[in-house]
N, C-alpha and C. Protein backbone atom coordinates (compact mmCIF):
# COMPACT_ATOMS: atom_id res chain seq x y z
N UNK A 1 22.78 -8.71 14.75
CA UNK A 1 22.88 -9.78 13.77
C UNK A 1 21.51 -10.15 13.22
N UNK A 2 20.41 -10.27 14.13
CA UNK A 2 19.16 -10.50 13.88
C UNK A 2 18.70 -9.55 12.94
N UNK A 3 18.72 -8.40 12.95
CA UNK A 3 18.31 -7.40 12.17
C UNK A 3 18.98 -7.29 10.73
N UNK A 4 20.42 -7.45 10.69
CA UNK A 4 21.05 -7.36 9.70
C UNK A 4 20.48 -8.53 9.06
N UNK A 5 19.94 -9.55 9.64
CA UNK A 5 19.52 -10.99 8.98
C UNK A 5 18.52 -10.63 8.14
N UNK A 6 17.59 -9.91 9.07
CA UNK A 6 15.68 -9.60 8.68
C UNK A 6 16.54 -9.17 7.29
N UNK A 7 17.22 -8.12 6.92
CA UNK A 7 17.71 -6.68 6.19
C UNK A 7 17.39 -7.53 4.71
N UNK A 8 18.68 -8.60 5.21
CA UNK A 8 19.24 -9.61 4.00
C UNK A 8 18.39 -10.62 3.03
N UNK A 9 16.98 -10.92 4.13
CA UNK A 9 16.32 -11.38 3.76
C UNK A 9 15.23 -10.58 2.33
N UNK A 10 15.00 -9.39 3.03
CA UNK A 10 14.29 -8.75 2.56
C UNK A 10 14.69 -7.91 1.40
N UNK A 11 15.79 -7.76 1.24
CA UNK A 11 16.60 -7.43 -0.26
C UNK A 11 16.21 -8.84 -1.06
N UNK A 12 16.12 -9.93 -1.05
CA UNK A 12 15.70 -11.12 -1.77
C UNK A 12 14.22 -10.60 -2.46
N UNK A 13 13.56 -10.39 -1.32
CA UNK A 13 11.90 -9.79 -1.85
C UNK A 13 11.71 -8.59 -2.43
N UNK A 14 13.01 -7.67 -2.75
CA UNK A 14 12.85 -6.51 -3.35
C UNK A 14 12.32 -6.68 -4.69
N UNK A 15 11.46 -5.82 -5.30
CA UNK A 15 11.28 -5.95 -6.68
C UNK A 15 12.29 -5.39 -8.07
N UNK A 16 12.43 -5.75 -8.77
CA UNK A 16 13.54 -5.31 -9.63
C UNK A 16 13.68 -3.62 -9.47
N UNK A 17 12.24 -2.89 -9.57
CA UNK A 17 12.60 -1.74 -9.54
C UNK A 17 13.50 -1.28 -8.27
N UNK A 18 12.69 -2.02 -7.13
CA UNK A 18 13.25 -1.28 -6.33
C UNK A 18 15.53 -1.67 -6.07
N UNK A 19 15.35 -2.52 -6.50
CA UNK A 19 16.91 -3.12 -6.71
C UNK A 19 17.64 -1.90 -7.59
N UNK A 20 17.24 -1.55 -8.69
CA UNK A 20 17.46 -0.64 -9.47
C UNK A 20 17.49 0.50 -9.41
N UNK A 21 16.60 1.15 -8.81
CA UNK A 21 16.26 2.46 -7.91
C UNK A 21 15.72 2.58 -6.54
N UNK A 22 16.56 1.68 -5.85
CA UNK A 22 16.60 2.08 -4.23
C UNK A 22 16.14 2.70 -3.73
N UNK A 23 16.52 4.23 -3.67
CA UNK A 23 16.49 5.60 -3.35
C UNK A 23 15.30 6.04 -3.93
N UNK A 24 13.91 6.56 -3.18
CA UNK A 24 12.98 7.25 -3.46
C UNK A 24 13.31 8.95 -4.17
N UNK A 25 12.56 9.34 -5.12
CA UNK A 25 13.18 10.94 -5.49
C UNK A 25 12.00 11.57 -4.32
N UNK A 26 12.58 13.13 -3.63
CA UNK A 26 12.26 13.99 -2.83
C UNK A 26 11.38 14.48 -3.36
N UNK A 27 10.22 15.08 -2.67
CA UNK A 27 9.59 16.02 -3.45
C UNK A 27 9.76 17.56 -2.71
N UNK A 28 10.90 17.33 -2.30
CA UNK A 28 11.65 18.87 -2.05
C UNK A 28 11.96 20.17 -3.08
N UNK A 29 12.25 20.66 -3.23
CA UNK A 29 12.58 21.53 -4.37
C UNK A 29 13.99 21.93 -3.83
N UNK A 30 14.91 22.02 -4.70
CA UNK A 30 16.41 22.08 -4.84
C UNK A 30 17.15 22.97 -3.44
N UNK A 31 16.34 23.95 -3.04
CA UNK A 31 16.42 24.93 -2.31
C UNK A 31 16.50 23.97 -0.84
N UNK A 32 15.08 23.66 -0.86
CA UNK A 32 14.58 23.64 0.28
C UNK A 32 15.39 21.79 0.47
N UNK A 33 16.02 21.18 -0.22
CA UNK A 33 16.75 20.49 -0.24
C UNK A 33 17.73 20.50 0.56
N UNK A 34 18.37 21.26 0.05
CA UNK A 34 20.06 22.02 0.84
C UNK A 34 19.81 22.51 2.04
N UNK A 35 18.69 23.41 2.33
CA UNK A 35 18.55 23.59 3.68
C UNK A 35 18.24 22.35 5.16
N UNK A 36 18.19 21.26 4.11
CA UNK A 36 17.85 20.11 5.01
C UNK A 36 18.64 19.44 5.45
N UNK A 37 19.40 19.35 4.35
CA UNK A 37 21.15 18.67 4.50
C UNK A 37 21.88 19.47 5.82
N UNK A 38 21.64 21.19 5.64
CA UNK A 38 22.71 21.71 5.99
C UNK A 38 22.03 21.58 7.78
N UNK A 39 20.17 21.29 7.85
CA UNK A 39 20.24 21.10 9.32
C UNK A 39 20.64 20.00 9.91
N UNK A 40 20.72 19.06 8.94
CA UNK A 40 21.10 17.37 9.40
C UNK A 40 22.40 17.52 9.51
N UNK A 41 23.30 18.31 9.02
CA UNK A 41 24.83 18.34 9.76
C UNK A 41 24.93 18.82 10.95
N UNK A 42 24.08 20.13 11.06
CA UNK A 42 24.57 20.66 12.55
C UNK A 42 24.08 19.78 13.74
N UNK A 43 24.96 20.10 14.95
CA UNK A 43 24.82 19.16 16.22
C UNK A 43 23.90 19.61 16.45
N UNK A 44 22.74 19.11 17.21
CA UNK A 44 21.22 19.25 17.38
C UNK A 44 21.63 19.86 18.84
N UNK A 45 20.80 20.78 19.41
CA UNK A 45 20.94 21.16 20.52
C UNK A 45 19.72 20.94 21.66
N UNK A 46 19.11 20.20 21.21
CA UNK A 46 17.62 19.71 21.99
C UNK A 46 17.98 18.38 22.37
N UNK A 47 17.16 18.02 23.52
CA UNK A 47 17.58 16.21 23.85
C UNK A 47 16.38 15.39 23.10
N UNK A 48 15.82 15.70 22.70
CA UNK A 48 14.64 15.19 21.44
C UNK A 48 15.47 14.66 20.07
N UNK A 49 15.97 16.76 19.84
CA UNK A 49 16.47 16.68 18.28
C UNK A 49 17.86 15.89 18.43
N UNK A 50 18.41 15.24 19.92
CA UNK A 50 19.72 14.36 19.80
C UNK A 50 19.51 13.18 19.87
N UNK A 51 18.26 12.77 20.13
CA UNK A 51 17.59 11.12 19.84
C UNK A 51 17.44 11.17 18.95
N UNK A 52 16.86 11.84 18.10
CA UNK A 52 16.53 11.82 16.55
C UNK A 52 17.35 11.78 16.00
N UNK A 53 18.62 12.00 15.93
CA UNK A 53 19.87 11.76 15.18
C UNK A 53 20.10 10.17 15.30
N UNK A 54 20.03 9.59 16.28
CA UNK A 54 20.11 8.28 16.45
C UNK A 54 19.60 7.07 15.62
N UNK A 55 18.59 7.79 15.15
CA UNK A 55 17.44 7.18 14.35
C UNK A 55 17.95 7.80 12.68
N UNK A 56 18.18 7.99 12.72
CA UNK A 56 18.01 8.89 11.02
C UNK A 56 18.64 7.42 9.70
N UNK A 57 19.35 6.57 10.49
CA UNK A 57 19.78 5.46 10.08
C UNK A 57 18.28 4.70 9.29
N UNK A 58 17.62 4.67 9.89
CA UNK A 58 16.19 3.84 9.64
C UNK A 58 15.00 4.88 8.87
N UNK A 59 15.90 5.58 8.06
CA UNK A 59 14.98 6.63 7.29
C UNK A 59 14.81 5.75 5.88
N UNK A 60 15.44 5.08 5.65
CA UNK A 60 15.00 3.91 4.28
C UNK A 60 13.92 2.75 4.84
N UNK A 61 14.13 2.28 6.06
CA UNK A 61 13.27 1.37 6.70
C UNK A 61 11.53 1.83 6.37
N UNK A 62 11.53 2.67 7.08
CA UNK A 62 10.20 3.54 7.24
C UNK A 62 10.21 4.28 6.25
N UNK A 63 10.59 4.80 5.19
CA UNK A 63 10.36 4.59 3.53
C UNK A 63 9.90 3.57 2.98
N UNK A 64 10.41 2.27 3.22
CA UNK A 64 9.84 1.20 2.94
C UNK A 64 8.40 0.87 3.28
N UNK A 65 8.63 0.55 4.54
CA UNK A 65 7.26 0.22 5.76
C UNK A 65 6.19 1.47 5.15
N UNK A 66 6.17 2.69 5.01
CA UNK A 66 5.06 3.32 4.81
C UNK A 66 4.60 3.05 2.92
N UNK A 67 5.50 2.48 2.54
CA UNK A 67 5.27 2.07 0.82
C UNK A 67 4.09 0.74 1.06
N UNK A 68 4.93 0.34 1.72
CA UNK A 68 4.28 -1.58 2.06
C UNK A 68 3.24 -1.42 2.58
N UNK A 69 2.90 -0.18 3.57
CA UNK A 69 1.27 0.38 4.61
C UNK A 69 0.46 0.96 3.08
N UNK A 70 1.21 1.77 2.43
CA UNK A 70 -0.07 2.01 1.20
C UNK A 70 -0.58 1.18 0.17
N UNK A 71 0.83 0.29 0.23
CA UNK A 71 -0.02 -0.68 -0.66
C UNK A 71 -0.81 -1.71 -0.22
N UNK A 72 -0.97 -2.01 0.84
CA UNK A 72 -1.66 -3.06 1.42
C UNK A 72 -2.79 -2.16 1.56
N UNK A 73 -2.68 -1.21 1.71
CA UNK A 73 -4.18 -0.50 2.05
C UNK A 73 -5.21 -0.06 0.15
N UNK A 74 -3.70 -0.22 -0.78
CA UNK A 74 -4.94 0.18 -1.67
C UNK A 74 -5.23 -1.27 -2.03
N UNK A 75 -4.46 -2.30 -2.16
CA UNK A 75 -5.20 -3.63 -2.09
C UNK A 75 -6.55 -3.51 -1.79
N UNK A 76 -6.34 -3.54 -0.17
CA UNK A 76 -7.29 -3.91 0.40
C UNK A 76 -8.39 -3.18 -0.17
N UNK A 77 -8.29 -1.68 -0.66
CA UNK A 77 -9.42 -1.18 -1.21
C UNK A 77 -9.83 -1.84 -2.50
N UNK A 78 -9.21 -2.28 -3.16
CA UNK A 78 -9.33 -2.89 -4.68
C UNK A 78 -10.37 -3.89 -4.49
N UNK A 79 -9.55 -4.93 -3.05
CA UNK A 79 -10.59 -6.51 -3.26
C UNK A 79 -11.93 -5.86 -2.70
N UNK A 80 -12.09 -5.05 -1.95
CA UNK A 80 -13.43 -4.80 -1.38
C UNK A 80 -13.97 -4.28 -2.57
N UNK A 81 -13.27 -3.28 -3.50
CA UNK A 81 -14.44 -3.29 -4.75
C UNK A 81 -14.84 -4.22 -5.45
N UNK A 82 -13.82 -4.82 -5.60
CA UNK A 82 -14.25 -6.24 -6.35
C UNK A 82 -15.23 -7.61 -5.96
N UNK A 83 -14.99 -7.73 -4.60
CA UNK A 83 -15.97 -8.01 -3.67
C UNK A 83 -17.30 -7.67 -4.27
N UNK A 84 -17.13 -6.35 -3.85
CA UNK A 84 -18.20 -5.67 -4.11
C UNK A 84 -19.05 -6.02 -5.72
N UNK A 85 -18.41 -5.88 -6.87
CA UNK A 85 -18.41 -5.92 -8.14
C UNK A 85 -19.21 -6.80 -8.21
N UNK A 86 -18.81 -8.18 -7.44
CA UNK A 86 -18.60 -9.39 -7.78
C UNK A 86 -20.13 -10.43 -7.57
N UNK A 87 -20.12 -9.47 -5.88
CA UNK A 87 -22.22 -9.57 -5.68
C UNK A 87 -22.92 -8.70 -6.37
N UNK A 88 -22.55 -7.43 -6.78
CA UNK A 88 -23.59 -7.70 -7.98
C UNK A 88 -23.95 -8.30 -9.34
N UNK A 89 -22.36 -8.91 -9.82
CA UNK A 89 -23.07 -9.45 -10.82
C UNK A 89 -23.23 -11.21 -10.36
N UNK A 90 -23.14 -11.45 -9.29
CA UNK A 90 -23.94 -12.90 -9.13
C UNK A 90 -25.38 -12.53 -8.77
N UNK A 91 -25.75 -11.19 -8.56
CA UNK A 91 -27.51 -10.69 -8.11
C UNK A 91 -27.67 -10.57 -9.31
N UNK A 92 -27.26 -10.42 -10.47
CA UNK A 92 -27.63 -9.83 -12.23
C UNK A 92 -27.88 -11.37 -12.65
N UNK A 93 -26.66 -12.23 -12.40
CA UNK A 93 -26.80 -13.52 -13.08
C UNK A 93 -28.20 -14.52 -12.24
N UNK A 94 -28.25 -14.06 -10.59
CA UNK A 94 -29.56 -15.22 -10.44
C UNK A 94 -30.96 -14.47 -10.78
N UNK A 95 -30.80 -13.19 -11.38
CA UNK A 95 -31.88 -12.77 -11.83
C UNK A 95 -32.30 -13.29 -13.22
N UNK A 96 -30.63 -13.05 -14.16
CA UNK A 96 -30.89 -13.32 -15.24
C UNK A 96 -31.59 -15.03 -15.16
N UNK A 97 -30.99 -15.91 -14.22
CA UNK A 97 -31.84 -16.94 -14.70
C UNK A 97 -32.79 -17.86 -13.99
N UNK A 98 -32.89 -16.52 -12.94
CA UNK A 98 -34.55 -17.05 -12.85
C UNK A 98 -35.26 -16.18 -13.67
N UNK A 99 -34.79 -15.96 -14.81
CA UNK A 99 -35.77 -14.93 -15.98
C UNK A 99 -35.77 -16.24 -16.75
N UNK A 100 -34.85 -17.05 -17.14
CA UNK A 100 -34.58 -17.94 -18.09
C UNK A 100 -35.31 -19.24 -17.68
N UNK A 101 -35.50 -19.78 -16.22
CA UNK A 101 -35.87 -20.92 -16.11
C UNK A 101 -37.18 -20.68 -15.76
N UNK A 102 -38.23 -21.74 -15.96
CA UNK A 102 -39.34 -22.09 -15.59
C UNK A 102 -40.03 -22.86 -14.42
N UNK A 103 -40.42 -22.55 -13.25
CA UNK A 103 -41.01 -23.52 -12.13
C UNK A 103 -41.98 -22.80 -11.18
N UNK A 104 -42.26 -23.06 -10.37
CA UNK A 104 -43.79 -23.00 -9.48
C UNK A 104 -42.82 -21.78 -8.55
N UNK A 105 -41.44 -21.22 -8.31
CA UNK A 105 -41.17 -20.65 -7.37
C UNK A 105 -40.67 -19.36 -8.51
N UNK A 106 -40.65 -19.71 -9.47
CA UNK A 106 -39.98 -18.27 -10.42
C UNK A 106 -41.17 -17.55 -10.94
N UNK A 107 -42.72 -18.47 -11.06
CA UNK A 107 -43.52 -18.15 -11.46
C UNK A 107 -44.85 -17.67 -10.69
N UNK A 108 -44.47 -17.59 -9.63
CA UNK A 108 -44.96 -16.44 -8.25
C UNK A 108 -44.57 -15.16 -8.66
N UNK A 109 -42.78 -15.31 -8.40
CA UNK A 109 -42.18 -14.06 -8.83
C UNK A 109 -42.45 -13.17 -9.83
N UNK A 110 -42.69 -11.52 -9.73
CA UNK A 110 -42.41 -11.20 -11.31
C UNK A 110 -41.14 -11.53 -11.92
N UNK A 111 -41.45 -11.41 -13.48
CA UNK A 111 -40.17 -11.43 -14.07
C UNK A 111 -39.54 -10.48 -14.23
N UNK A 112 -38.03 -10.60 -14.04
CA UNK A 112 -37.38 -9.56 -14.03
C UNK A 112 -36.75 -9.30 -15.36
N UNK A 113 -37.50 -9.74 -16.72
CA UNK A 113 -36.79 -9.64 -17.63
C UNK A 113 -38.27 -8.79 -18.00
């Protein structure tokens, strides 16, 4: 029940696209498609490959979860550039104006203009 709850919740936070197109496209090729289907029908004969059947339910989950892991990670790369961006141009702007202002501590300094 708990889980089906999380599920319900989280269809609320879907984004239109994903409401619209659910289903990720494969980057299988048509072939190698069918051969995948046709191993996911047969009864698995390994005690590994018969846990893994168990699971195959949560193959949209972890579609999800690894979407939500890349995007948080290119975030995270974005603000660190921007971060980044961001001290240098506050190092450009207190240059630019200690180029602009006049006093006993700018006029030690060379100018950087």
């Amino acid at each position: 029940e708990r889980v089906l709850r999380l599920g319900e919740m989280c269809r609320k936070l879907e984004s239109e696209e994903e409401k619209v197109l659910p289903f990720y496209p494969s980057s299988l090729a048509e072939e190698e498609q069918r051969d995948a289907e046709q191993v996911l029908r047969e009864t698995p004969a390994e005690p590994l490959a018969q846990a893994m059947q168990d699971y195959v339910g949560l193959e949209r989950f972890w579609q999800r979860f690894n979407k939500a892991k890349l995007e948080e990670l290119a975030l995270a790369r974005e603000r660190a550039a921007l971060s980044r961006r961001n001290g240098r141009l506050r190092e450009l702007l207190a240059q630019y104006l200690e180029g602009v202002s006049v006093s006993q501590e700018v006029l030690r300094k060379p100018n950087p203009l």
